[in-house]
C-alpha atoms as a PDB file:
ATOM      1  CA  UNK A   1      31.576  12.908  41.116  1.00  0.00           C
ATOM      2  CA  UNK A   2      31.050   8.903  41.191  1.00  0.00           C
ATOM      3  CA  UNK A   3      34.114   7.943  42.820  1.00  0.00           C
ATOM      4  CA  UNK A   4      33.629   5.566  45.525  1.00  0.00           C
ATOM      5  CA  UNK A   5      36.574   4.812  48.360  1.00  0.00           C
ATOM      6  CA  UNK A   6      35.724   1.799  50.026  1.00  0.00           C
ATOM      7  CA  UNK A   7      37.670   2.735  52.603  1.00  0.00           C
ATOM      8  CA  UNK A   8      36.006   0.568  55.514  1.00  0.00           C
ATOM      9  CA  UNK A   9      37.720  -1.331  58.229  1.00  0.00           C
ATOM     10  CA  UNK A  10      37.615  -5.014  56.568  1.00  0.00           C
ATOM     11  CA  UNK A  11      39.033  -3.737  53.311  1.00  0.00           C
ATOM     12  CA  UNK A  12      41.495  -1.374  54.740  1.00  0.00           C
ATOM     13  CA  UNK A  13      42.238  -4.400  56.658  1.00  0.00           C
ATOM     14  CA  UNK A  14      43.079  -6.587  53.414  1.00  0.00           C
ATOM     15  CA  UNK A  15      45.291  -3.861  51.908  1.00  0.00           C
ATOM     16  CA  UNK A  16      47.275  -3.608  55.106  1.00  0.00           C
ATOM     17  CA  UNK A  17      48.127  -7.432  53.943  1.00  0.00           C
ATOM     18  CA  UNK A  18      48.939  -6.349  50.635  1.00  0.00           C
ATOM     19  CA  UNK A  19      51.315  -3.548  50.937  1.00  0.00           C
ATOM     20  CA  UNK A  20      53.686  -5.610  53.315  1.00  0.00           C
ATOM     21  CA  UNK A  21      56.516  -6.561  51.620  1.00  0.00           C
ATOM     22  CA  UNK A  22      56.507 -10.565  53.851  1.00  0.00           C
ATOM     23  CA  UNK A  23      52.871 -11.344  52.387  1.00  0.00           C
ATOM     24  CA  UNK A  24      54.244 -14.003  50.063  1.00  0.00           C
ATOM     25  CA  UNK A  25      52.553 -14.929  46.658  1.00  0.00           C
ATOM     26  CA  UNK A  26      49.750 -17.187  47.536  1.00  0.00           C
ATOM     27  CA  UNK A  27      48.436 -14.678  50.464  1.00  0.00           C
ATOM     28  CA  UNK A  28      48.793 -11.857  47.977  1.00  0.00           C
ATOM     29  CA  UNK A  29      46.535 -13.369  45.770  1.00  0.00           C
ATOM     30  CA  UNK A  30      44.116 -14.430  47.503  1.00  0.00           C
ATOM     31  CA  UNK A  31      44.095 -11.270  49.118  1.00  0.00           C
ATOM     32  CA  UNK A  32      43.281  -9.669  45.611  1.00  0.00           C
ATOM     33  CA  UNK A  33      40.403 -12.105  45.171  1.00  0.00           C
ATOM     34  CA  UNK A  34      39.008 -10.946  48.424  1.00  0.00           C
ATOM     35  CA  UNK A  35      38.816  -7.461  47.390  1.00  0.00           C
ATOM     36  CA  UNK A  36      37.806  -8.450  44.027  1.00  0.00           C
ATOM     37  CA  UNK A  37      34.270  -9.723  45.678  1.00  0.00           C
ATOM     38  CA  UNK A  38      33.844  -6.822  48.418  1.00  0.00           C
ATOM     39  CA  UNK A  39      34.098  -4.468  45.318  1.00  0.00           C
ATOM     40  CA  UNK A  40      31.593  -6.063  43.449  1.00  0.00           C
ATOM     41  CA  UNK A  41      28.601  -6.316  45.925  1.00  0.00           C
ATOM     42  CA  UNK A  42      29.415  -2.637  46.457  1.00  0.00           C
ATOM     43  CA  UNK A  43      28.914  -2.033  42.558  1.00  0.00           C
ATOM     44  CA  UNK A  44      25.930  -4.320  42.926  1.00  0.00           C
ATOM     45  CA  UNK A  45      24.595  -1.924  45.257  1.00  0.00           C
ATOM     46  CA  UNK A  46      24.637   0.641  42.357  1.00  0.00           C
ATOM     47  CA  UNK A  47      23.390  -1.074  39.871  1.00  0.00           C
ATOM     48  CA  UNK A  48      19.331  -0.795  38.789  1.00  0.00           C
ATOM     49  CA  UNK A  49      16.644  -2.990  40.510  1.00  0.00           C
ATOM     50  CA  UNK A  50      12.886  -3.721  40.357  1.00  0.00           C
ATOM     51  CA  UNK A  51      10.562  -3.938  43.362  1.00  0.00           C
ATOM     52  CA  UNK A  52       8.732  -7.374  43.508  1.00  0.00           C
ATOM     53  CA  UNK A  53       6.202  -9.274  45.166  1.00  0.00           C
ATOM     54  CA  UNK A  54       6.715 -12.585  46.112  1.00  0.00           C
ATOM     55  CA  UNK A  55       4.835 -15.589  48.288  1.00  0.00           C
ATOM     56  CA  UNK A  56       7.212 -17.242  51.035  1.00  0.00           C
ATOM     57  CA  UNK A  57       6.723 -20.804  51.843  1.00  0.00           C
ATOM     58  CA  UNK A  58       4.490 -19.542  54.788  1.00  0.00           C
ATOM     59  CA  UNK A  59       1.642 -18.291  52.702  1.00  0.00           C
ATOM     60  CA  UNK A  60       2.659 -14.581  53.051  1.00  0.00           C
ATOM     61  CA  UNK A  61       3.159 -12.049  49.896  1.00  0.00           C
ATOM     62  CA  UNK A  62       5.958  -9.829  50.667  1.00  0.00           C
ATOM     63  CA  UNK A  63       7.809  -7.240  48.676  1.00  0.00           C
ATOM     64  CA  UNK A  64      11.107  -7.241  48.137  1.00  0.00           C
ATOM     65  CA  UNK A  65      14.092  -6.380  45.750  1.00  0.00           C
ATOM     66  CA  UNK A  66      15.259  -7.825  42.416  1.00  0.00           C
ATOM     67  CA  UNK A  67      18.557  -6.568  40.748  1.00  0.00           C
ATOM     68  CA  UNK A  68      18.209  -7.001  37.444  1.00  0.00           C
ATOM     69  CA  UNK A  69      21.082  -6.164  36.168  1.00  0.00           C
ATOM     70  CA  UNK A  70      22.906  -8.748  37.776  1.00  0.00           C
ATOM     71  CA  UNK A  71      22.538 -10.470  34.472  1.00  0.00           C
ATOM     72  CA  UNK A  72      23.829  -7.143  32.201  1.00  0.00           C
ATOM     73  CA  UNK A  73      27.355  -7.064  33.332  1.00  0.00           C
ATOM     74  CA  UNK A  74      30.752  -7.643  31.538  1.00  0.00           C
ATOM     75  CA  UNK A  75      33.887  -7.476  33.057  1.00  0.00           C
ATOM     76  CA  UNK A  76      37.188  -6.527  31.419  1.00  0.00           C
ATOM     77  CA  UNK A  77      40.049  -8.252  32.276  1.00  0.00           C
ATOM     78  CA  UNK A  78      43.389  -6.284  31.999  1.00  0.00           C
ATOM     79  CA  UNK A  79      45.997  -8.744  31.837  1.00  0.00           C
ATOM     80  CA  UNK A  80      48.215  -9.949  34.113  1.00  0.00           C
ATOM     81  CA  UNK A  81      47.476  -8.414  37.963  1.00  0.00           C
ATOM     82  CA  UNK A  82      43.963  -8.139  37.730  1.00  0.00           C
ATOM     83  CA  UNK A  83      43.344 -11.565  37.052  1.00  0.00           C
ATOM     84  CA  UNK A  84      42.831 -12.535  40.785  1.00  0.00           C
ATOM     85  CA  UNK A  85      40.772  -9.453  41.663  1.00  0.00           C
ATOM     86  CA  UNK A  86      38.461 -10.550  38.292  1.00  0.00           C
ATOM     87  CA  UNK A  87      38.357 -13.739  40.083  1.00  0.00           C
ATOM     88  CA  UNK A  88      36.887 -12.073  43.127  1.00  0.00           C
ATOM     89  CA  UNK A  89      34.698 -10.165  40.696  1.00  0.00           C
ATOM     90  CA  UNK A  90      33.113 -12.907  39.283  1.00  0.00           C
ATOM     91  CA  UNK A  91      31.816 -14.936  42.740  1.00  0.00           C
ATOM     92  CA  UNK A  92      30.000 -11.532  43.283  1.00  0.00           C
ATOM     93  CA  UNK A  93      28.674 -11.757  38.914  1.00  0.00           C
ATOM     94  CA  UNK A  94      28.457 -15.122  38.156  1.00  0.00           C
ATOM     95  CA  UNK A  95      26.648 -14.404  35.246  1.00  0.00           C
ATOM     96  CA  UNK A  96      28.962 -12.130  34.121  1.00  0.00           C
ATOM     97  CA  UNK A  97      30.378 -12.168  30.416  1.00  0.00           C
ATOM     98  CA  UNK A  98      34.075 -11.974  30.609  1.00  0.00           C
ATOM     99  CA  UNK A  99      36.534 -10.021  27.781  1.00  0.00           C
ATOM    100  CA  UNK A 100      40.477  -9.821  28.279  1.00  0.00           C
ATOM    101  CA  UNK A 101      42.593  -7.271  27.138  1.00  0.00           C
ATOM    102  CA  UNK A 102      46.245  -6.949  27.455  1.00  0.00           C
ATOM    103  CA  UNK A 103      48.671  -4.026  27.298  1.00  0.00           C
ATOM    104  CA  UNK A 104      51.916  -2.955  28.246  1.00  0.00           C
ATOM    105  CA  UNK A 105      53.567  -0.093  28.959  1.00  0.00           C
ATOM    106  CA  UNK A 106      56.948   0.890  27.862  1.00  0.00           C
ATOM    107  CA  UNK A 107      59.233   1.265  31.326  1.00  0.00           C
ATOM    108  CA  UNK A 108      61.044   4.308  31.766  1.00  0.00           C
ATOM    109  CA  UNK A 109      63.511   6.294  34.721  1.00  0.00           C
ATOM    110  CA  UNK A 110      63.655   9.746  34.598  1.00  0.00           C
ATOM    111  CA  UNK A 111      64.316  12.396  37.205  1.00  0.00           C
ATOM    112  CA  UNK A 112      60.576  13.095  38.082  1.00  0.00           C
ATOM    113  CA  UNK A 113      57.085  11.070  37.986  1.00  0.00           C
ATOM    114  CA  UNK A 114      55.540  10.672  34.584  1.00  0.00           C
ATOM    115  CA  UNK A 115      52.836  12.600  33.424  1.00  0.00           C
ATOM    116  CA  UNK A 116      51.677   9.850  30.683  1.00  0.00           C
ATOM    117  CA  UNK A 117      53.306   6.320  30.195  1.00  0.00           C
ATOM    118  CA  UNK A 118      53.576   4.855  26.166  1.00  0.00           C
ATOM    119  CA  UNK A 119      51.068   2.072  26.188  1.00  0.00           C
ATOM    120  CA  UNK A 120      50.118  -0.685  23.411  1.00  0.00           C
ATOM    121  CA  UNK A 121      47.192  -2.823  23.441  1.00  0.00           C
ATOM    122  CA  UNK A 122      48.389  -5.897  21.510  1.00  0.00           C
ATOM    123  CA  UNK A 123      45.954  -7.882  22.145  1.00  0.00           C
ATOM    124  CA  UNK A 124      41.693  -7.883  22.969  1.00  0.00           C
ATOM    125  CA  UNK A 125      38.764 -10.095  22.952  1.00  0.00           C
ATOM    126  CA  UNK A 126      35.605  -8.186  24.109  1.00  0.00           C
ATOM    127  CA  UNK A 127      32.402 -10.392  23.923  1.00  0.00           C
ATOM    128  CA  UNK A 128      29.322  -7.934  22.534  1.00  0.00           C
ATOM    129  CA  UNK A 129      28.479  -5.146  24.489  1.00  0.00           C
ATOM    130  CA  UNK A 130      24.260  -4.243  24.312  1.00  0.00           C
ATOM    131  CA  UNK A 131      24.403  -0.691  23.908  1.00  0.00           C
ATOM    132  CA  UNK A 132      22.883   1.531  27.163  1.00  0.00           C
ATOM    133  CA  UNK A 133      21.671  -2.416  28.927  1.00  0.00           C
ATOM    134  CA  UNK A 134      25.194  -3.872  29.530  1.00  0.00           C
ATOM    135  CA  UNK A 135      27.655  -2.538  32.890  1.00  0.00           C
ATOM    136  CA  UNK A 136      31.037  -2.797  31.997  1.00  0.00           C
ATOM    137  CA  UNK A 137      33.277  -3.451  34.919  1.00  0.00           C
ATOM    138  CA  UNK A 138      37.167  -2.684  33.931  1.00  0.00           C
ATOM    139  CA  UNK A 139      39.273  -4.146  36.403  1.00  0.00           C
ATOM    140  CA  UNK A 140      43.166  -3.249  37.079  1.00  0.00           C
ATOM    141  CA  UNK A 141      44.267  -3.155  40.532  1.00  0.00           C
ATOM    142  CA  UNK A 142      46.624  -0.569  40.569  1.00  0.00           C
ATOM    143  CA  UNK A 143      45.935   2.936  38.510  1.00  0.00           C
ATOM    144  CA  UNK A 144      49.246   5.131  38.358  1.00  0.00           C
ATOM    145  CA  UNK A 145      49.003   7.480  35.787  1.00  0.00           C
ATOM    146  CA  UNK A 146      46.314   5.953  33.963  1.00  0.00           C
ATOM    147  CA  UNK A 147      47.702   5.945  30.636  1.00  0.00           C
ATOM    148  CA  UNK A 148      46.250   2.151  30.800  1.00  0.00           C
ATOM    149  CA  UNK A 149      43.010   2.965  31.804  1.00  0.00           C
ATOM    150  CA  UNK A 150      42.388   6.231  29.569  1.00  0.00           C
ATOM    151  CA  UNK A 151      43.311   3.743  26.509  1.00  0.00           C
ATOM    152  CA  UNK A 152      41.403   0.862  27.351  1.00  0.00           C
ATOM    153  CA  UNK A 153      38.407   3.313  28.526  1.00  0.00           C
ATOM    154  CA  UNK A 154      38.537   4.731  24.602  1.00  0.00           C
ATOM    155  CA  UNK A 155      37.930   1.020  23.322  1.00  0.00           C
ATOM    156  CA  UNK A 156      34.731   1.292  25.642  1.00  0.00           C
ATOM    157  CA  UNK A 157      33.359   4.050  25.390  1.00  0.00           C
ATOM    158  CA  UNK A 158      32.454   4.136  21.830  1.00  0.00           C
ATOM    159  CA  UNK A 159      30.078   1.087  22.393  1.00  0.00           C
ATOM    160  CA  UNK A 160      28.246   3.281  24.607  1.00  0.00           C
ATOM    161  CA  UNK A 161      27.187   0.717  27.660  1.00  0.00           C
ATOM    162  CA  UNK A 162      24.323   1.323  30.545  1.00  0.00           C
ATOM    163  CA  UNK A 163      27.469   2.183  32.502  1.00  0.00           C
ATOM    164  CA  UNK A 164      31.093   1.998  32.978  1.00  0.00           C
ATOM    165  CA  UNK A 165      32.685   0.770  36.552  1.00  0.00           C
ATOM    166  CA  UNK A 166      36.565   1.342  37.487  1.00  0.00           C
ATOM    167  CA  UNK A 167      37.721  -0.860  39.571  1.00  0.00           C
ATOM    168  CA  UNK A 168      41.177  -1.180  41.285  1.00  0.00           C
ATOM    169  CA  UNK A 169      42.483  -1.897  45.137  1.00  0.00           C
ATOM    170  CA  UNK A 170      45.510   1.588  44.843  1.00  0.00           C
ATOM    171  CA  UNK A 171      44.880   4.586  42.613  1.00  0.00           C
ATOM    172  CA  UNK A 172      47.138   7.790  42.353  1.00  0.00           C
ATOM    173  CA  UNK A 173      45.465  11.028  42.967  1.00  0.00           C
ATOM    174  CA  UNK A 174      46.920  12.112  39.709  1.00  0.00           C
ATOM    175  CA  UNK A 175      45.271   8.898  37.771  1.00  0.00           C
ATOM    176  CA  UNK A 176      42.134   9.355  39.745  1.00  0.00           C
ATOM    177  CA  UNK A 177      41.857  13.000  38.323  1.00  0.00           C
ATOM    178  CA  UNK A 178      43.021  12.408  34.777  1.00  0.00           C
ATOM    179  CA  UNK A 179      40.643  10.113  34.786  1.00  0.00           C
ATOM    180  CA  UNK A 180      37.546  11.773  35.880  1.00  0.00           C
ATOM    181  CA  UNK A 181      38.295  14.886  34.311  1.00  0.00           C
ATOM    182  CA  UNK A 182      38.564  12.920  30.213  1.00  0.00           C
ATOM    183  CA  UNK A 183      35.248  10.895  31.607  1.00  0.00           C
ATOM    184  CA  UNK A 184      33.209  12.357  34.119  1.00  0.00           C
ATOM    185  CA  UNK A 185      30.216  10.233  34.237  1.00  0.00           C
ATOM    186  CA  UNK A 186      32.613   6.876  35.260  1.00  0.00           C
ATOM    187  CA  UNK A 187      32.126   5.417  37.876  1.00  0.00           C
ATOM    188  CA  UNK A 188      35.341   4.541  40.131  1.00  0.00           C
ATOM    189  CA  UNK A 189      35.849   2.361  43.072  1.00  0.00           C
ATOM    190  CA  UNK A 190      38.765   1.603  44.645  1.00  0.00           C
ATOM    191  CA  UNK A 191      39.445   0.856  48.221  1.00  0.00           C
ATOM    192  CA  UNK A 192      42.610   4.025  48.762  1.00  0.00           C
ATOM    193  CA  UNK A 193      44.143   6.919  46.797  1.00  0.00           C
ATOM    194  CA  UNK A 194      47.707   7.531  47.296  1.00  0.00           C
ATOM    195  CA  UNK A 195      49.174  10.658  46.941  1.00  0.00           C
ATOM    196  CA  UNK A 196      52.512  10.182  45.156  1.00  0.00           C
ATOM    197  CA  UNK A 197      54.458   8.322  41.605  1.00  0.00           C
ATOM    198  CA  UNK A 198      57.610   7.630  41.528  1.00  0.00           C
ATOM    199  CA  UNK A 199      60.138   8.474  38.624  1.00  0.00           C
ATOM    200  CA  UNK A 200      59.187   5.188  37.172  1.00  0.00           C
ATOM    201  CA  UNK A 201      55.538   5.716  37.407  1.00  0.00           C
ATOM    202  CA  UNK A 202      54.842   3.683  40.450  1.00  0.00           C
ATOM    203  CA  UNK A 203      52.067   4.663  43.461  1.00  0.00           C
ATOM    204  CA  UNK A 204      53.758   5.405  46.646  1.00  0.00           C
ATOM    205  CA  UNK A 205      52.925   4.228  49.452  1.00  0.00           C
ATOM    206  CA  UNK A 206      51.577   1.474  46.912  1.00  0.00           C
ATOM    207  CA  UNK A 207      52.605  -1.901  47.142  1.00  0.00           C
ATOM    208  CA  UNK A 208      54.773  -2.646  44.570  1.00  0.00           C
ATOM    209  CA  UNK A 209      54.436  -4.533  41.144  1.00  0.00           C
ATOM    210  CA  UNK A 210      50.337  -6.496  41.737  1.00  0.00           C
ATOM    211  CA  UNK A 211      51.233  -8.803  38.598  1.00  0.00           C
ATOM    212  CA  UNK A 212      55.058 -10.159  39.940  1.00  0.00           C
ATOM    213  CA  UNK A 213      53.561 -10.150  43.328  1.00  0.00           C
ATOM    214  CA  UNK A 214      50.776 -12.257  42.248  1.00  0.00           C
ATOM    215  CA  UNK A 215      52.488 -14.741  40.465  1.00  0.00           C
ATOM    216  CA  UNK A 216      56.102 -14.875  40.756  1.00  0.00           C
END
């Protein structure tokens, strides 16, 4: 199964920041945009490279490494909250083409956590994706129930790119298996799983709402 945890001390150390409830907005943020680039050198390290020769200014022909698809990625944008993680996203593809799309989901409170959440996508813009040479990269940085992510992943799939990246900072153990079981050959990063939703379809632990925590 491609699901990556990036689990390691630095990032672990970044959501620590995140979850408490006295990082204020600016931290939180920047926070996200920290993530945002340790998530996308580790989906660099996935991606497809040649093996090159090259001459160093000493003379010397050495081999070395060329990722070449550093130049076939686009990155989704899911508005609001993922807009700072996109940011950190895009120091580690700065070549990347950039498409926005932005849903919401209807709120609700029942007695027990939500199996599905209504969502509407009002609104897209998706530059051209080449079919099996561009990496998408969807980015949302928290994955609940993933009623947001199974709809936006439907508008992707069908233009049938190299490869399709997840990639969020919290997802649910129940989103992380809906998920994978509608779209097995995705591949997901995120840097924890929690094990619980609320009865209005929040992650717990978690670390509350990313988009009001990000800007106000």
């Amino acid at each position: 199964m491609p699901l990556y945890v990036i689990d390691k001390p630095i990032t672990l150390h970044i959501l620590t920041q995140l979850r408490d409830k006295n990082t204020d907005q600016i931290n939180f943020r920047k926070n996200l945009v920290r993530l945002g680039r340790i998530l996308g050198y580790e989906i660099a390290n996935t991606l497809d490279y040649d093996i090159v020769e090259i001459e160093t200014p000493l003379g010397y022909k050495t081999k070395g490494i060329n990722i070449s698809d550093l130049n076939n990625i686009v990155i989704i944008n899911i508005l609001r909250a993922s807009i700072p993680l996109v940011e950190g996203l895009l120091k580690a593809f700065p070549a990347a083409r950039q498409g926005v799309i932005a849903a919401s989901r209807v709120e609700i409170n029942g007695k027990e956590a939500p199996k599905e959440m209504d969502v509407t996508i009002y609104y897209k813009k998706i530059p051209t994706i080449r079919p099996k040479i561009d990496n998408v990269i969807i980015a949302d940085p928290m994955i609940a129930t993933a009623s947001t992510m199974l709809k936006v992943l439907d508008e992707i799939v069908n233009k049938d790119p190299k490869r399709i990246y997840i990639v969020s900072v919290i997802s649910s153990e129940y989103g992380v298996t809906r998920i994978l079981s509608k779209y097995p050959s995705v591949y997901f990063f995120t840097v924890t799983i929690d094990p619980e939703l609320n009865n209005k379809g929040y992650i717990l632990p978690g670390l509350g709402d990313a988009g009001d925590r990000a800007f106000g």
